[in-house]
PDB file of N, CA and C in Angstrom:
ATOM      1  N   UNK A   1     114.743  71.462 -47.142  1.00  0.00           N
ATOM      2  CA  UNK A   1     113.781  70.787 -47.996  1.00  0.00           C
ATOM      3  C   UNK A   1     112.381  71.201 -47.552  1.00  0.00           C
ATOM      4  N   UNK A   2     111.655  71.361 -48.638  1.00  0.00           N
ATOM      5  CA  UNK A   2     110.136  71.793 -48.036  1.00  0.00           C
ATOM      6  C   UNK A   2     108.867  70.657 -48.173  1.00  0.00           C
ATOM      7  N   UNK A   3     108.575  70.397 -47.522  1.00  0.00           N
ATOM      8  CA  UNK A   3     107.915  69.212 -47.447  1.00  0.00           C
ATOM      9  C   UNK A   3     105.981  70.090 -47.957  1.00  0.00           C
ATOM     10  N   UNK A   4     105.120  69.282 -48.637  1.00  0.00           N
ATOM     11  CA  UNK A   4     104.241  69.873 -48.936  1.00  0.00           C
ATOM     12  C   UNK A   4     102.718  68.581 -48.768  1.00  0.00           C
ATOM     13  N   UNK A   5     101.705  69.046 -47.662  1.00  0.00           N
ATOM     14  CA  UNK A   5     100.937  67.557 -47.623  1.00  0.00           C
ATOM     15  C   UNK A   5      99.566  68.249 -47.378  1.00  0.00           C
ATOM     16  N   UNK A   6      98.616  67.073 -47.988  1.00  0.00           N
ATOM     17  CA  UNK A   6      97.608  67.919 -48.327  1.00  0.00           C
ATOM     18  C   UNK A   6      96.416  66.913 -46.978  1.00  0.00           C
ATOM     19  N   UNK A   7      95.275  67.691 -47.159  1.00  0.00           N
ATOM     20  CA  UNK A   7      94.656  66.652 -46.418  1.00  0.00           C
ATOM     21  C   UNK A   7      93.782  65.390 -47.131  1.00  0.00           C
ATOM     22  N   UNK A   8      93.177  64.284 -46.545  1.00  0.00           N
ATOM     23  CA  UNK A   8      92.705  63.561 -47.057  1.00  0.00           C
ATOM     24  C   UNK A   8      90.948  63.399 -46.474  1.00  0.00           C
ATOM     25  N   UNK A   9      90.310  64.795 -46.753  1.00  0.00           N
ATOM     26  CA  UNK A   9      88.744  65.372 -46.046  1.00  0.00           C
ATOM     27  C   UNK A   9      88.064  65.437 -47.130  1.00  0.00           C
ATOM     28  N   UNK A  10      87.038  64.853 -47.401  1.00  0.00           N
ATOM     29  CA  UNK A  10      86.025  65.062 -48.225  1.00  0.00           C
ATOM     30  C   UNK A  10      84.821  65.627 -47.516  1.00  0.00           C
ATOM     31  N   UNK A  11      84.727  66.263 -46.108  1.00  0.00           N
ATOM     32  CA  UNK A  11      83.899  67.307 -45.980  1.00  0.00           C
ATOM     33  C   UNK A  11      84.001  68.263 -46.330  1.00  0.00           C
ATOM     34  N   UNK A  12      81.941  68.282 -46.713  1.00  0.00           N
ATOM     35  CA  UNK A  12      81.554  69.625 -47.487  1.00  0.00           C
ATOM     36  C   UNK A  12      81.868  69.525 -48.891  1.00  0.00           C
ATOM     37  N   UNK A  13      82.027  68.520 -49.825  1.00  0.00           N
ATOM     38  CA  UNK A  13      82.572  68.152 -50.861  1.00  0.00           C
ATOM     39  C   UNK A  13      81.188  67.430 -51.461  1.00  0.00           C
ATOM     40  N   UNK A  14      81.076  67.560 -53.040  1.00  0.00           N
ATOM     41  CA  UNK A  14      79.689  66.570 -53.636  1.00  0.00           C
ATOM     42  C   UNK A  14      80.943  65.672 -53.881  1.00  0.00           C
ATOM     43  N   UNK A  15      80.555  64.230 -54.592  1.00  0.00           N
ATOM     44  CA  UNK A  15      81.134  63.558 -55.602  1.00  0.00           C
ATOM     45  C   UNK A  15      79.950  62.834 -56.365  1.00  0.00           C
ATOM     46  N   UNK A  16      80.034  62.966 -57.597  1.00  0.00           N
ATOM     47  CA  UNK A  16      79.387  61.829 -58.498  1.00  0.00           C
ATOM     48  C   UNK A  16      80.079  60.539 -58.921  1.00  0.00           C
ATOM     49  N   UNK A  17      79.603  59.443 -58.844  1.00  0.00           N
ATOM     50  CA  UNK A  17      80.008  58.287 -59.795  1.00  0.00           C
ATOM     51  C   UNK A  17      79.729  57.849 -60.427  1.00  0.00           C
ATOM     52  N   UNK A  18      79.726  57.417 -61.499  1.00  0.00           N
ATOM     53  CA  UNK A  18      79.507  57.407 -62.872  1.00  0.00           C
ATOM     54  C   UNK A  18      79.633  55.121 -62.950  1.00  0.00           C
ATOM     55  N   UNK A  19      78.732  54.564 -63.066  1.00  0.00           N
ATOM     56  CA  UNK A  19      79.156  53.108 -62.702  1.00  0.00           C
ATOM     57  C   UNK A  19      78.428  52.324 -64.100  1.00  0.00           C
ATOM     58  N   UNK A  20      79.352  51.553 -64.713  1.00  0.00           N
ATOM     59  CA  UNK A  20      79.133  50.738 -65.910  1.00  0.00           C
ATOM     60  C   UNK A  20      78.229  49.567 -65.886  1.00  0.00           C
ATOM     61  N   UNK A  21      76.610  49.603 -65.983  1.00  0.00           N
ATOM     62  CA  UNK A  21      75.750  47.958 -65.719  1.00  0.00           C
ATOM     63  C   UNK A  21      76.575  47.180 -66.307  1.00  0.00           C
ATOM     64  N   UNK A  22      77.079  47.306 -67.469  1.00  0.00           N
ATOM     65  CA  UNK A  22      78.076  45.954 -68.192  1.00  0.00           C
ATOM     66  C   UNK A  22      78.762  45.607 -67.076  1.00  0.00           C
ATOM     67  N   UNK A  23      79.086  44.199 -66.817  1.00  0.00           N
ATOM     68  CA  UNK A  23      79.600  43.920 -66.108  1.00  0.00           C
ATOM     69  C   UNK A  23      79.807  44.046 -64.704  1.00  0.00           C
ATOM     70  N   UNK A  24      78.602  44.241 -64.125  1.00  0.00           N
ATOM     71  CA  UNK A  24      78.302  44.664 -62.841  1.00  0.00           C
ATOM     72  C   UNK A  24      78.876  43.871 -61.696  1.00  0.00           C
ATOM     73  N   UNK A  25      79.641  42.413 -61.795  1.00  0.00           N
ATOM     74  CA  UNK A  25      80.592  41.538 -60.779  1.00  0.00           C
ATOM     75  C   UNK A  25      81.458  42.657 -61.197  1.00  0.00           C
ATOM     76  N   UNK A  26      82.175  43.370 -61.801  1.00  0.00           N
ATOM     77  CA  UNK A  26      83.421  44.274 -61.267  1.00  0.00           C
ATOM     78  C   UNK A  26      83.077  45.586 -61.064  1.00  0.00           C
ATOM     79  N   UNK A  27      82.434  46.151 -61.859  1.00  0.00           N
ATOM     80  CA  UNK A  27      81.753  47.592 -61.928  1.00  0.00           C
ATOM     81  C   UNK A  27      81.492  47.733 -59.946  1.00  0.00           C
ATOM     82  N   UNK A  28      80.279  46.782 -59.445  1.00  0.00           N
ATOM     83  CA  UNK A  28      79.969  46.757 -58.046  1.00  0.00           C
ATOM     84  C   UNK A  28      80.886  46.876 -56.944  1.00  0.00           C
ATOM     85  N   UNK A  29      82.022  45.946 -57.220  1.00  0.00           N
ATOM     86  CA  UNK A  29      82.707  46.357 -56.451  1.00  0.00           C
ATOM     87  C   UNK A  29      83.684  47.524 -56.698  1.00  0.00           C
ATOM     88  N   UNK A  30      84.099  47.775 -57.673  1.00  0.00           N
ATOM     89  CA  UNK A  30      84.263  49.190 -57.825  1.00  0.00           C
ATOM     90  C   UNK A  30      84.111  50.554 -57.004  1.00  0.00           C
ATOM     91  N   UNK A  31      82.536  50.225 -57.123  1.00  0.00           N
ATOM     92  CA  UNK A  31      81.754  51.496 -56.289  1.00  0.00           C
ATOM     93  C   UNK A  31      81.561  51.197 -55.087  1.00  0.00           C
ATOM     94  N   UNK A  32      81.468  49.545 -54.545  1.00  0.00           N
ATOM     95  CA  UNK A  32      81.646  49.229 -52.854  1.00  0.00           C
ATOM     96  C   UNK A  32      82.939  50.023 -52.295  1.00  0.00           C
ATOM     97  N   UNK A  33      84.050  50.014 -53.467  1.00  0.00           N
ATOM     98  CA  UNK A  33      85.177  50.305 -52.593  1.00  0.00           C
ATOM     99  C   UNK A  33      85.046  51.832 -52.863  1.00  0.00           C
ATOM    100  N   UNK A  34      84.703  52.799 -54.154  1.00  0.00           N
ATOM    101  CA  UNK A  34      84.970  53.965 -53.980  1.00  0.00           C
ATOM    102  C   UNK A  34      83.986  54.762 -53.073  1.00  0.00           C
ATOM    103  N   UNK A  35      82.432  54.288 -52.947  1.00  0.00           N
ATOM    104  CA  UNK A  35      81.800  54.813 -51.710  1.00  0.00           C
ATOM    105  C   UNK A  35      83.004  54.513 -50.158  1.00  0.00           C
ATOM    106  N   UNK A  36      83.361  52.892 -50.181  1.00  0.00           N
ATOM    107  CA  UNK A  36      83.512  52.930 -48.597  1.00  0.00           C
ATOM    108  C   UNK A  36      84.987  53.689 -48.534  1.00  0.00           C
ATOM    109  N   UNK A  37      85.502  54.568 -49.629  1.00  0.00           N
ATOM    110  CA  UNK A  37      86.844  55.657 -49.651  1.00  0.00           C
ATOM    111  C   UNK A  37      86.237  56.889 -49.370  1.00  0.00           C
ATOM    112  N   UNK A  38      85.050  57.187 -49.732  1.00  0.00           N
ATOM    113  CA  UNK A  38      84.604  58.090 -49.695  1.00  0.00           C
ATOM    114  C   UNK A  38      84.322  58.465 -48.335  1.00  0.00           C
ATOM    115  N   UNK A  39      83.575  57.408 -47.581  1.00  0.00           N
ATOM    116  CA  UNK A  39      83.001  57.206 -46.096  1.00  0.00           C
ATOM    117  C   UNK A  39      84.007  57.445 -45.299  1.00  0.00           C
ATOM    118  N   UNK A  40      85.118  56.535 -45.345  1.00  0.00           N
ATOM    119  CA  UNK A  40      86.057  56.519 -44.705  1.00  0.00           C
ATOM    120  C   UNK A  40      86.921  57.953 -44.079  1.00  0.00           C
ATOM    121  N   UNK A  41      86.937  59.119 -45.429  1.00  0.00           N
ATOM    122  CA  UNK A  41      87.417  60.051 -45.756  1.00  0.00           C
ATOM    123  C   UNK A  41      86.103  61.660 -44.845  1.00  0.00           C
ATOM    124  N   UNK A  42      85.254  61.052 -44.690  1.00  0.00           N
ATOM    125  CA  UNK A  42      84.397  61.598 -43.800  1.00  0.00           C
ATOM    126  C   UNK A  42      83.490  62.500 -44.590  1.00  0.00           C
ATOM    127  N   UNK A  43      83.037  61.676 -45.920  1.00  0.00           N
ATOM    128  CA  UNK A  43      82.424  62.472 -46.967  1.00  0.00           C
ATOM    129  C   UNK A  43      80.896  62.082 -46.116  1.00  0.00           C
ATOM    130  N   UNK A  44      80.310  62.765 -46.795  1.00  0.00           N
ATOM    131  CA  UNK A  44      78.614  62.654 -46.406  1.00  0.00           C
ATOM    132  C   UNK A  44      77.777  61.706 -47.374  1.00  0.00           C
ATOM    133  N   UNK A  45      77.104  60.534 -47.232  1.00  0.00           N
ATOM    134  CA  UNK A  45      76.326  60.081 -47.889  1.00  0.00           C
ATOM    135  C   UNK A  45      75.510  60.349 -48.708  1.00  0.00           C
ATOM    136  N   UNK A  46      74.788  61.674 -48.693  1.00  0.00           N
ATOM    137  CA  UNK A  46      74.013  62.603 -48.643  1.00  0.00           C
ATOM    138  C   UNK A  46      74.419  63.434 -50.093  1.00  0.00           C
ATOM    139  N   UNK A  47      75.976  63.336 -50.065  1.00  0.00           N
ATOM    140  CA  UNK A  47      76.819  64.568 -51.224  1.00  0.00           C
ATOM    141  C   UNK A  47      77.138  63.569 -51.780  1.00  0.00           C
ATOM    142  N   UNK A  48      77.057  62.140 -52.345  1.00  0.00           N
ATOM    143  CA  UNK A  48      77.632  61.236 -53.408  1.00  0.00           C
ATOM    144  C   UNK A  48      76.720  60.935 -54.221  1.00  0.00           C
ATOM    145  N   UNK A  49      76.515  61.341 -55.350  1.00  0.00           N
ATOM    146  CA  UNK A  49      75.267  60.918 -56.096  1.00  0.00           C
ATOM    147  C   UNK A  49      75.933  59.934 -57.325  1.00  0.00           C
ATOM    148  N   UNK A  50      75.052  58.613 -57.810  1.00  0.00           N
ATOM    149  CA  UNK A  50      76.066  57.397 -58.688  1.00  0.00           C
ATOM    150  C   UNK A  50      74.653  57.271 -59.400  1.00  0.00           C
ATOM    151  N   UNK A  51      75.602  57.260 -60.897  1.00  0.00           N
ATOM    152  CA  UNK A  51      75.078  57.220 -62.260  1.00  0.00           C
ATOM    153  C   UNK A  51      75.190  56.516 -62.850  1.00  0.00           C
ATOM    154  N   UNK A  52      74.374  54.879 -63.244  1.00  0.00           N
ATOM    155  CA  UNK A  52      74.113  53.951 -63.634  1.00  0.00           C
ATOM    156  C   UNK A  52      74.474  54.386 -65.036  1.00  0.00           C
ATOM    157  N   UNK A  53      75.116  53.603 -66.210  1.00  0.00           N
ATOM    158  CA  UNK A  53      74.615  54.300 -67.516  1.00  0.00           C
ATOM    159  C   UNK A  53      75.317  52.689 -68.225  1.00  0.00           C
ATOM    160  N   UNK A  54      74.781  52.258 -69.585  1.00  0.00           N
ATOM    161  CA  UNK A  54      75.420  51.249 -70.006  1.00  0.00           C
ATOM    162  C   UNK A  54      76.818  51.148 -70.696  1.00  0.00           C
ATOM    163  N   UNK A  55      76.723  50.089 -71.290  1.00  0.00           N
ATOM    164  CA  UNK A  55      78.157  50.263 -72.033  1.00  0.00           C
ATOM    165  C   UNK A  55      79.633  49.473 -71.646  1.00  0.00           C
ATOM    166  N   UNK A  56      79.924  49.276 -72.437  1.00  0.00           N
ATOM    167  CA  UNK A  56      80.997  48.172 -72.205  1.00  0.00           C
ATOM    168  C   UNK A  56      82.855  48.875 -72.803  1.00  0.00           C
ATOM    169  N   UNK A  57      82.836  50.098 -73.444  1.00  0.00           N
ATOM    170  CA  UNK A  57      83.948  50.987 -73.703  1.00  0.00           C
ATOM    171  C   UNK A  57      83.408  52.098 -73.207  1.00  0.00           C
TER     172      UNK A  57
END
């Protein structure tokens, strides 16, 4: 059997997030948890840039 595993490194990596003002009690934590995945993962603060935009669909 071949076993196949990847790593879980977000160095040297950008990410954008894209975060909904509607409803900002869930939207917020949202992005509390996908920044502190990001952190965790040993991404750079520096390479996450988050994009406020409105809208509710």
């Amino acid at each position: 059997m071949e076993t196949i595993q990847g790593t879980l490194s977000a160095t040297g990596r950008s990410f954008g997030i894209v975060v909904s003002r509607f409803n900002s009690i869930v939207t917020g934590r949202l992005l509390e948890g996908a920044m502190d995945c990001l952190l965790r993962h040993d991404a750079d603060e520096k390479a996450i840039t988050v994009v406020y935009c409105p809208g509710s669909f």
